[in-house]
C-alpha atoms as a PDB file:
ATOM      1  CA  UNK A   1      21.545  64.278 -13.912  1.00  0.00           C
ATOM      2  CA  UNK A   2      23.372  64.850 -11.000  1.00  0.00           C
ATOM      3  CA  UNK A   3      23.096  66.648  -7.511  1.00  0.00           C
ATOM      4  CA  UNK A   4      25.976  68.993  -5.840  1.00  0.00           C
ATOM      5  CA  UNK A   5      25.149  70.893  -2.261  1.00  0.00           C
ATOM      6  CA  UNK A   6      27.495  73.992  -2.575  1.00  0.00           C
ATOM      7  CA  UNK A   7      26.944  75.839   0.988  1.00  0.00           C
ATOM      8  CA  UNK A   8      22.950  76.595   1.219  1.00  0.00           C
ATOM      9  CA  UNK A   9      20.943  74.880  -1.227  1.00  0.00           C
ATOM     10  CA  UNK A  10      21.506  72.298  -4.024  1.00  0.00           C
ATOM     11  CA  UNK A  11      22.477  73.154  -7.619  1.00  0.00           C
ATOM     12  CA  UNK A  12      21.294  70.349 -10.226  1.00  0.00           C
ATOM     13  CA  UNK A  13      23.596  69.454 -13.197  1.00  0.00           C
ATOM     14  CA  UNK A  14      22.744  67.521 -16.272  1.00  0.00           C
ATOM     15  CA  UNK A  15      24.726  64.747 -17.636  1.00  0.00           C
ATOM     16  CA  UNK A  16      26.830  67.361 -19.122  1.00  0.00           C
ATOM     17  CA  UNK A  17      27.754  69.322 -15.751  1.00  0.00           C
ATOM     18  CA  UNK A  18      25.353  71.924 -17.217  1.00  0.00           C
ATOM     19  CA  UNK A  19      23.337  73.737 -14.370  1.00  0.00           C
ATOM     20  CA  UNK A  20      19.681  73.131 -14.430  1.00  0.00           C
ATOM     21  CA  UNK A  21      18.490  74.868 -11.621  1.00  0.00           C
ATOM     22  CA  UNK A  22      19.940  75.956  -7.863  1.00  0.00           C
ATOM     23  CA  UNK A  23      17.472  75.431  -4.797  1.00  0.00           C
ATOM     24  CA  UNK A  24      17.854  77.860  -1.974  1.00  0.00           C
ATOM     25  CA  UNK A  25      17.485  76.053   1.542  1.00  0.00           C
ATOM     26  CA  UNK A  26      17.834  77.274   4.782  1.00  0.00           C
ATOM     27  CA  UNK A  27      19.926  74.629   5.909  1.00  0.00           C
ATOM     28  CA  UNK A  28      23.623  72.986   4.965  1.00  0.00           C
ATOM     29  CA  UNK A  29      22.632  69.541   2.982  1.00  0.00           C
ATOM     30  CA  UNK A  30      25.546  67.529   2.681  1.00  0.00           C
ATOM     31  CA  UNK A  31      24.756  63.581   1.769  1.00  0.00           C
ATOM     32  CA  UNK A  32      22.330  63.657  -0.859  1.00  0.00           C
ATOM     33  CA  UNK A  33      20.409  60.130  -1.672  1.00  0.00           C
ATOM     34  CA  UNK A  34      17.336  59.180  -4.492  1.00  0.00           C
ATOM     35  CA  UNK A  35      13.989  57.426  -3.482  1.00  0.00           C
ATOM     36  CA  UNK A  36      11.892  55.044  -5.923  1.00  0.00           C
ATOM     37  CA  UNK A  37       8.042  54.266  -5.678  1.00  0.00           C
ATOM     38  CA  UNK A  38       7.642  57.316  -5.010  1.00  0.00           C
ATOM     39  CA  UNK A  39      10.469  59.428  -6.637  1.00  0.00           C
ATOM     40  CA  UNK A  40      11.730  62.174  -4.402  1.00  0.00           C
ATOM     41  CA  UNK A  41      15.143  63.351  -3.464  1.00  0.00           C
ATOM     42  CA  UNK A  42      16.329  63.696   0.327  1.00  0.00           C
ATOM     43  CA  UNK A  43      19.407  65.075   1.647  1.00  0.00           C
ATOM     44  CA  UNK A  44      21.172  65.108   5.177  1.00  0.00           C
ATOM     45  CA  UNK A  45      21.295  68.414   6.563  1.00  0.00           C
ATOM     46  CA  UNK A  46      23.556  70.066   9.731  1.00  0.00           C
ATOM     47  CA  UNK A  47      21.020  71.202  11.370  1.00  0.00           C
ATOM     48  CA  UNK A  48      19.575  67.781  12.530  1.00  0.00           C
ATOM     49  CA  UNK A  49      16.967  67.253   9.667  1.00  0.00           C
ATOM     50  CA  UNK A  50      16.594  65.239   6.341  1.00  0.00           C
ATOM     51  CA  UNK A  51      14.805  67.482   3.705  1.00  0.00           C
ATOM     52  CA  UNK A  52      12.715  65.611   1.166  1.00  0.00           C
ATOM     53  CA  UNK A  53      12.152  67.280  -2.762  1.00  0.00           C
ATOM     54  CA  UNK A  54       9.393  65.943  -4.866  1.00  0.00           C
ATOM     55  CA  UNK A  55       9.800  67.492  -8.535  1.00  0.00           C
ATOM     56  CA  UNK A  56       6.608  67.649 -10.985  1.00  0.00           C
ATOM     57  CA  UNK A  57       6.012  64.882 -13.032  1.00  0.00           C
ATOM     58  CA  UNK A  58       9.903  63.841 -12.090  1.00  0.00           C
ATOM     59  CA  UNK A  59      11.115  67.205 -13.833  1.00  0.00           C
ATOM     60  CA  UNK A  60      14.349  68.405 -12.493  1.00  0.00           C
ATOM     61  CA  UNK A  61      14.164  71.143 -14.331  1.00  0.00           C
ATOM     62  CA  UNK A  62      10.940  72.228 -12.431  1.00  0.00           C
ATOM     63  CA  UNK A  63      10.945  73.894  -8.767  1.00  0.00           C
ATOM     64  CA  UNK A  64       9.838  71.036  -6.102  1.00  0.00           C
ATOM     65  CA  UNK A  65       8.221  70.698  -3.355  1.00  0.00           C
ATOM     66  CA  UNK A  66      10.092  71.235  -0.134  1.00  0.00           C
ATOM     67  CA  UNK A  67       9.278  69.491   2.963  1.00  0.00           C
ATOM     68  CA  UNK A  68      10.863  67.612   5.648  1.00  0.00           C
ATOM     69  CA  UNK A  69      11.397  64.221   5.988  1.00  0.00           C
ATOM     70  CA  UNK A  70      12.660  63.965   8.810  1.00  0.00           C
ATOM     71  CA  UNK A  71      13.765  65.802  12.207  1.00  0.00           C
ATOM     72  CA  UNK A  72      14.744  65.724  16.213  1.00  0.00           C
ATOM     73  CA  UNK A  73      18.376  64.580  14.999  1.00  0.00           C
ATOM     74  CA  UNK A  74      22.134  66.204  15.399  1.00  0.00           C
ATOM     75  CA  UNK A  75      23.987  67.575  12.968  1.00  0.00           C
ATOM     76  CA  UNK A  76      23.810  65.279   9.395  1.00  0.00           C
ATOM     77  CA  UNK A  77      26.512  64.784   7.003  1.00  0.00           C
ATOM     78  CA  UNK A  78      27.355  61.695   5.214  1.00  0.00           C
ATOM     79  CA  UNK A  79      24.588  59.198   3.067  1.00  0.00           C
ATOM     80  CA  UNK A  80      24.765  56.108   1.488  1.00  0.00           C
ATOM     81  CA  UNK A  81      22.261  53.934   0.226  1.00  0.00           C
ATOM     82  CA  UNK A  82      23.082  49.788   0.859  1.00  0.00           C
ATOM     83  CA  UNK A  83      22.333  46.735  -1.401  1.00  0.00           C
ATOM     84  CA  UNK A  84      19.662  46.449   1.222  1.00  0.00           C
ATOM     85  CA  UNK A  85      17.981  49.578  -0.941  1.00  0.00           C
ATOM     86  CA  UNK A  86      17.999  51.690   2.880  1.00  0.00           C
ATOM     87  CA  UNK A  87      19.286  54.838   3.297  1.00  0.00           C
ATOM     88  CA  UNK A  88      22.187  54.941   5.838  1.00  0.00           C
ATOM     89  CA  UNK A  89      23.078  58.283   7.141  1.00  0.00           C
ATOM     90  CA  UNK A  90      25.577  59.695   9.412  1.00  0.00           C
ATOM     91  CA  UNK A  91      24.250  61.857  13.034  1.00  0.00           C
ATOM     92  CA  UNK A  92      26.936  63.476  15.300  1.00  0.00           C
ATOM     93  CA  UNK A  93      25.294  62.295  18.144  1.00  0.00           C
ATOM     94  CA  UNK A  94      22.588  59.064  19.391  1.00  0.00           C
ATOM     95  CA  UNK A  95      19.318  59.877  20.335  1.00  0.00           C
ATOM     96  CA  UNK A  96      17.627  56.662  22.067  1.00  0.00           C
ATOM     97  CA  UNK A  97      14.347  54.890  21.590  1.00  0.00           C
ATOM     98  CA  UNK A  98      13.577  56.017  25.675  1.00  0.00           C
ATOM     99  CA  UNK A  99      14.643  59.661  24.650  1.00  0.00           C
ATOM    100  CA  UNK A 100      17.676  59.539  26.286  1.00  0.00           C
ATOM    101  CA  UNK A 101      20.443  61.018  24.191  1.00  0.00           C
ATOM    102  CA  UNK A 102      24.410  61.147  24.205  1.00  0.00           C
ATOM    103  CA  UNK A 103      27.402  62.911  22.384  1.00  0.00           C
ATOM    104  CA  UNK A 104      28.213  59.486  20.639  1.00  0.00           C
ATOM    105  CA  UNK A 105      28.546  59.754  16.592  1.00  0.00           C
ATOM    106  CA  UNK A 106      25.406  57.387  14.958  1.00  0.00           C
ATOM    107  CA  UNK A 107      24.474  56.062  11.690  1.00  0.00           C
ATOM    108  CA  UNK A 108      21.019  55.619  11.095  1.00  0.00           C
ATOM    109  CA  UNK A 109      19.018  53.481   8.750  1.00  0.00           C
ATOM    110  CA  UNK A 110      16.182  54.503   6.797  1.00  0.00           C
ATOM    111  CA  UNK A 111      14.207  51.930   4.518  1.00  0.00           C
ATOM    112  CA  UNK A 112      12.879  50.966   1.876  1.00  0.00           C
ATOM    113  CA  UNK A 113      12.999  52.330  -1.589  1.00  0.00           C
ATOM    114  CA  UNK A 114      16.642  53.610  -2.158  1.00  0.00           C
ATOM    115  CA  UNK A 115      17.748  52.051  -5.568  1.00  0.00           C
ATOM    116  CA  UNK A 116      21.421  51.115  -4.646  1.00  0.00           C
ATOM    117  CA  UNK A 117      24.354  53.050  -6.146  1.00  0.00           C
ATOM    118  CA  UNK A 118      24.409  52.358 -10.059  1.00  0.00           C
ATOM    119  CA  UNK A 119      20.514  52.006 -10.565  1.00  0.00           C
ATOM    120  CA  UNK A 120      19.931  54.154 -13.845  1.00  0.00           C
ATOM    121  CA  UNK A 121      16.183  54.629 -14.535  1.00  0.00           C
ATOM    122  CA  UNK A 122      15.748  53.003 -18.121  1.00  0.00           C
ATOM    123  CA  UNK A 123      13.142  54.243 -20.841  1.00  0.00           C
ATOM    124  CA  UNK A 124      11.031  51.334 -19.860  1.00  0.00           C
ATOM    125  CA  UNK A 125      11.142  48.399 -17.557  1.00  0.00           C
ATOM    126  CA  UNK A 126      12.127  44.587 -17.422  1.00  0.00           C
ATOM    127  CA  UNK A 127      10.059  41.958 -16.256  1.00  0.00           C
ATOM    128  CA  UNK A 128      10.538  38.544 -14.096  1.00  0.00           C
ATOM    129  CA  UNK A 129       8.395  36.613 -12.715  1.00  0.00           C
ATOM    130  CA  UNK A 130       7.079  36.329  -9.025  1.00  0.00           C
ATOM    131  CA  UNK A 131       8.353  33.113  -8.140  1.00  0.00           C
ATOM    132  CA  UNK A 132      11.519  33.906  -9.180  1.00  0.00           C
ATOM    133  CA  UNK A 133      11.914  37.480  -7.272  1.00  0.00           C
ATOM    134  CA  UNK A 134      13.084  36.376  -3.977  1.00  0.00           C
ATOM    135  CA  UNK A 135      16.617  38.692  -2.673  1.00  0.00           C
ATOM    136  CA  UNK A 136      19.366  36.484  -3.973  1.00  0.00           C
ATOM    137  CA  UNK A 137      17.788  34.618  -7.025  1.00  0.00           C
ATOM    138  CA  UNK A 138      19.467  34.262 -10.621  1.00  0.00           C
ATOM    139  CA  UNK A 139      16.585  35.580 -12.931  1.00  0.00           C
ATOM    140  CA  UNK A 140      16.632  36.376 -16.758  1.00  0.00           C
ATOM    141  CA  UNK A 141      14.949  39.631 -17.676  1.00  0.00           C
ATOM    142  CA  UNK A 142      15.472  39.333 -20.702  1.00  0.00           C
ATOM    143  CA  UNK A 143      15.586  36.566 -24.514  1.00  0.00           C
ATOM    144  CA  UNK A 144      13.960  34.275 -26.332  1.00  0.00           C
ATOM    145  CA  UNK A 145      13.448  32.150 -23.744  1.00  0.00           C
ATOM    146  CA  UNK A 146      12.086  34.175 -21.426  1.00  0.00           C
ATOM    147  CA  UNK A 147       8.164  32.778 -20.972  1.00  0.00           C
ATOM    148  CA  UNK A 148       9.698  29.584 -20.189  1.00  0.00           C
ATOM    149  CA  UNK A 149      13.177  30.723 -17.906  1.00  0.00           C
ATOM    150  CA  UNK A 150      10.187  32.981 -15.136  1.00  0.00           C
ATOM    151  CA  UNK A 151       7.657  31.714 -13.455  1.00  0.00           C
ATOM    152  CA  UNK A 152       4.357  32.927 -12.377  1.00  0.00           C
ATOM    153  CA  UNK A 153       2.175  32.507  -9.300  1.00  0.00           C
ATOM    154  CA  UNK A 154      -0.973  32.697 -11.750  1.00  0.00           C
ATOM    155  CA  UNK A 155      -0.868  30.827 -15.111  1.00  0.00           C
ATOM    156  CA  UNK A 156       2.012  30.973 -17.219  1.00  0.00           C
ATOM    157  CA  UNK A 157       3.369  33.517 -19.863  1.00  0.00           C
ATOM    158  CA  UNK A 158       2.994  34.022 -23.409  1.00  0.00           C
ATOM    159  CA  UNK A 159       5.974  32.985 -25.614  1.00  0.00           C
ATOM    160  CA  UNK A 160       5.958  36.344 -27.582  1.00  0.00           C
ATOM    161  CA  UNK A 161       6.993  38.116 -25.016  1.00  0.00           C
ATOM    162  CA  UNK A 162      10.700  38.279 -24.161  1.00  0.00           C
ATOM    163  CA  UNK A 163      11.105  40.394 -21.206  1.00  0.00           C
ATOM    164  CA  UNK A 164      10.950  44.510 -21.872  1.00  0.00           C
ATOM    165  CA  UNK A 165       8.310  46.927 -21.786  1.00  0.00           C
ATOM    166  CA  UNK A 166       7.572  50.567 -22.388  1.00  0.00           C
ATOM    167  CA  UNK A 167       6.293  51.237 -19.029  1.00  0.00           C
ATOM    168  CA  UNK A 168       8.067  52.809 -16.306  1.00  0.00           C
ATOM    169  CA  UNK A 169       6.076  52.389 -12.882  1.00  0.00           C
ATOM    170  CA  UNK A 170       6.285  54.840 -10.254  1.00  0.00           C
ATOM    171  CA  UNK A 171       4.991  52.400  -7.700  1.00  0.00           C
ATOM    172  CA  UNK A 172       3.536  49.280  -7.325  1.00  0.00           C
ATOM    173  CA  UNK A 173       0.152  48.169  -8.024  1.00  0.00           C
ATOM    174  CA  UNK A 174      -1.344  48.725 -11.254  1.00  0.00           C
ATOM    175  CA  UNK A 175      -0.985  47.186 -14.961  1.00  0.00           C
ATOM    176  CA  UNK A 176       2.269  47.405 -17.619  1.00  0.00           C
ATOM    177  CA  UNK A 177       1.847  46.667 -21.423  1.00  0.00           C
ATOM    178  CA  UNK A 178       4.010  45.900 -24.608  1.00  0.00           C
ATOM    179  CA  UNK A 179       4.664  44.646 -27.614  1.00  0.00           C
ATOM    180  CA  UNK A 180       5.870  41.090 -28.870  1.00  0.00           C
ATOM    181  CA  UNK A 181       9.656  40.554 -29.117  1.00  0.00           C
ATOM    182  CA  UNK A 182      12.336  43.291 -29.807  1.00  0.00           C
ATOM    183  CA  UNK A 183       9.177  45.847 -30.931  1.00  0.00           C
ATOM    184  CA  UNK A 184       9.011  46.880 -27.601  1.00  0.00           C
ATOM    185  CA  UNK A 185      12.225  48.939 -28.249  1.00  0.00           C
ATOM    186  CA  UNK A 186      14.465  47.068 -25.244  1.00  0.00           C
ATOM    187  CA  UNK A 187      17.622  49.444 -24.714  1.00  0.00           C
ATOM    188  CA  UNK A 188      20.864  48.792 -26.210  1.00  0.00           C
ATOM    189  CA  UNK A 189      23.260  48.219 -23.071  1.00  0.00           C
ATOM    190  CA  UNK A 190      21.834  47.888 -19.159  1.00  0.00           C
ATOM    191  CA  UNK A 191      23.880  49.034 -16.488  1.00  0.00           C
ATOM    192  CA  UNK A 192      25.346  47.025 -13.136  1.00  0.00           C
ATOM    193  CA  UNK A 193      22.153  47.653 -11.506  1.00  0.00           C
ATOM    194  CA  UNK A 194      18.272  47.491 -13.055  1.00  0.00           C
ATOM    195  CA  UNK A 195      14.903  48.270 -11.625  1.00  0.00           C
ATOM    196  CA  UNK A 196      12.332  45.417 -12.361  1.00  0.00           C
ATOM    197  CA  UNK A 197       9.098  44.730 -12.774  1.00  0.00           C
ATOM    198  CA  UNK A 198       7.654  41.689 -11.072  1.00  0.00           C
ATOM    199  CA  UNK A 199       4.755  40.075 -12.320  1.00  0.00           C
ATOM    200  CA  UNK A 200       2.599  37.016 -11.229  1.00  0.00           C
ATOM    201  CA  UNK A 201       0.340  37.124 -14.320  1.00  0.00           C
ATOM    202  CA  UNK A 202       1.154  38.292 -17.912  1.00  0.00           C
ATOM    203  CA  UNK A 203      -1.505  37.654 -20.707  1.00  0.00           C
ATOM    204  CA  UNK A 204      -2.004  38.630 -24.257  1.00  0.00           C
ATOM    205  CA  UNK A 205      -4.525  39.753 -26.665  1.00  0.00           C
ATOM    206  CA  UNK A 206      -4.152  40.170 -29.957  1.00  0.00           C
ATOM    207  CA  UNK A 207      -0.463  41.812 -30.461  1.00  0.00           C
ATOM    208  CA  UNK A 208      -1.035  43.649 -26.598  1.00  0.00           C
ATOM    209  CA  UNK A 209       0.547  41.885 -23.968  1.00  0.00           C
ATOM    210  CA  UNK A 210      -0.109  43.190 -20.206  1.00  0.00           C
ATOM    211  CA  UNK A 211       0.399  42.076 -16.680  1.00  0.00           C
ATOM    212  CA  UNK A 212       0.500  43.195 -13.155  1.00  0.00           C
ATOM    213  CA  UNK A 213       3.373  44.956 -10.955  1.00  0.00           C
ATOM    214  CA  UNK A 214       2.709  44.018  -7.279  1.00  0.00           C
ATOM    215  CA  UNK A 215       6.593  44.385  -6.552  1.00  0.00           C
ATOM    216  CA  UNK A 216       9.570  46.129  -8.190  1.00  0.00           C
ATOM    217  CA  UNK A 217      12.781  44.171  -7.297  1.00  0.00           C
ATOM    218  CA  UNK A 218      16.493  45.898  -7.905  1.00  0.00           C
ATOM    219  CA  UNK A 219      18.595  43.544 -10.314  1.00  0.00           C
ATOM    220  CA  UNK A 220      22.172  43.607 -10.416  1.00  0.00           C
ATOM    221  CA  UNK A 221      23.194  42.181 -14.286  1.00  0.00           C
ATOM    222  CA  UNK A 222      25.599  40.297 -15.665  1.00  0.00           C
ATOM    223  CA  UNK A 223      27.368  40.407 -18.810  1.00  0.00           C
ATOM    224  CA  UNK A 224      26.103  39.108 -22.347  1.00  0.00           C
ATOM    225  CA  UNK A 225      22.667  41.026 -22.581  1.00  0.00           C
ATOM    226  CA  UNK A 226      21.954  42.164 -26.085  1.00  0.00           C
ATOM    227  CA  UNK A 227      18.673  44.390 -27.673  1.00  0.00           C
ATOM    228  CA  UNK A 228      18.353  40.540 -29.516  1.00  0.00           C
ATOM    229  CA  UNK A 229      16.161  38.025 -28.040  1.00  0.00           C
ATOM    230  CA  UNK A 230      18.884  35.645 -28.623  1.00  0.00           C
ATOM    231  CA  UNK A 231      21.116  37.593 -26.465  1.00  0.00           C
ATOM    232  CA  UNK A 232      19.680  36.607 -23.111  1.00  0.00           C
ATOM    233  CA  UNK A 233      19.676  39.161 -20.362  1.00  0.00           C
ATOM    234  CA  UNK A 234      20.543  37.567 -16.580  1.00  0.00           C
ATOM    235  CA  UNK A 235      21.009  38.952 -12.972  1.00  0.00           C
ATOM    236  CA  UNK A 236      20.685  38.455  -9.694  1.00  0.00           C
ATOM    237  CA  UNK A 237      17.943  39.905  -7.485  1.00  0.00           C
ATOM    238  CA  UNK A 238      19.763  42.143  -4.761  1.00  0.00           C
ATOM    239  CA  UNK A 239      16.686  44.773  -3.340  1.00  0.00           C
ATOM    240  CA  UNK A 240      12.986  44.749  -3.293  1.00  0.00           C
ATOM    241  CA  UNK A 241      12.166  48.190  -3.709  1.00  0.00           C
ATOM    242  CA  UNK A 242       8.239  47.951  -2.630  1.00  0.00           C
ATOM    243  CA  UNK A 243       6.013  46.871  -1.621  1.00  0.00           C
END
């Protein structure tokens, strides 16, 4: 999926440069930027504001919800999200904490929750433990080894699980479960950048293995990660998306 702001309004492509749907606005949006926990859209409008999109059930195909995300600022045009997962975006002109305001271009900074450039949302999640999910860490997500290369605030983790589950969280809080080993249907190939679970418990019963999600860290990989246990997926921890 991708976004493209052609005069008023965004048009929405699918990975195929297909059009999905075209969104009237009122407004010029240039830079155009994704939010996590919760997923919304925002772009950077001339007319001083950042517009915020919430689609259905994360449907892009579906009309969103319009509503501003923010105003009060000059004219908008460039956005770029950091390895600091905050939104950076371009005013032509400074407006002052006191109020005070002058013709002076500005960039300002919006956090948290912007995946940085290159997170692709997977059909499921990795997991690392919450010892290990501190900004510039060396985790594995990912192989046969996995119970014993994380570690866990509460307890430790059960050997048949090796890092992937079918649950994709939309924020934190709440429960994940899987599967033992590959079962849990891990994808093929992972791109530069990953959204993670964190977990400080993970427990299982019978062949159901569950634990909690109070943060989701961003994860940029490294090379070697394979769908096989024995193929052990690495990374380092670049973002913590919430809480």
């Amino acid at each position: 999926m991708a976004v493209r702001s052609p005069d008023r309004g965004l048009t929405i492509l699918n990975r195929s440069g297909s059009v999905v749907q075209h969104i009237s606005m009122n407004t010029f949006p240039d830079g155009v930027a994704f939010h996590t926990a919760p997923d919304f859209l925002v772009t950077n409008n001339n007319d001083g504001t950042i517009s915020r999109f919430d689609f259905p059930f994360g449907d892009f195909t579906m009309p969103p919800s319009v509503s501003v995300f923010a105003s009060g600022g000059f004219r908008g045009d460039l956005a770029q999200v950091g390895p600091d997962n905050c939104l950076y975006v371009t005013q032509a002109g400074t407006r002052f904490l006191n109020g005070a305001t002058s013709s002076d271009n500005s960039v300002v900074r919006i956090c948290p929750g912007f995946p940085p450039p290159g997170v692709i949302p997977l059909d499921g999640s990795f997991v690392i433990g919450d010892l290990d999910a501190t900004v510039g860490n060396t985790v594995t997500f990912w192989g046969a080894q996995w119970a014993k290369d994380n570690s866990f605030s509460r307890g430790s983790a059960p050997d048949a699980f090796k890092g992937f589950t079918n649950a994709v969280p939309q924020s934190c809080g709440g429960r994940w479960t899987s599967s033992p080993g590959s079962s849990s249907r891990p994808p093929d190939t992972v791109p530069q950048f990953i959204a993670a679970i964190v977990s400080s418990t993970v427990t299982k019963l019978g062949d159901v293995i569950t634990g909690d999600i109070p943060k989701i860290v961003i994860v940029r990989t490294n090379p070697g990660y394979a769908p096989s246990p024995g193929h052990t997926g690495t990374g380092t921890v670049v973002a913590v998306v919430c809480p």
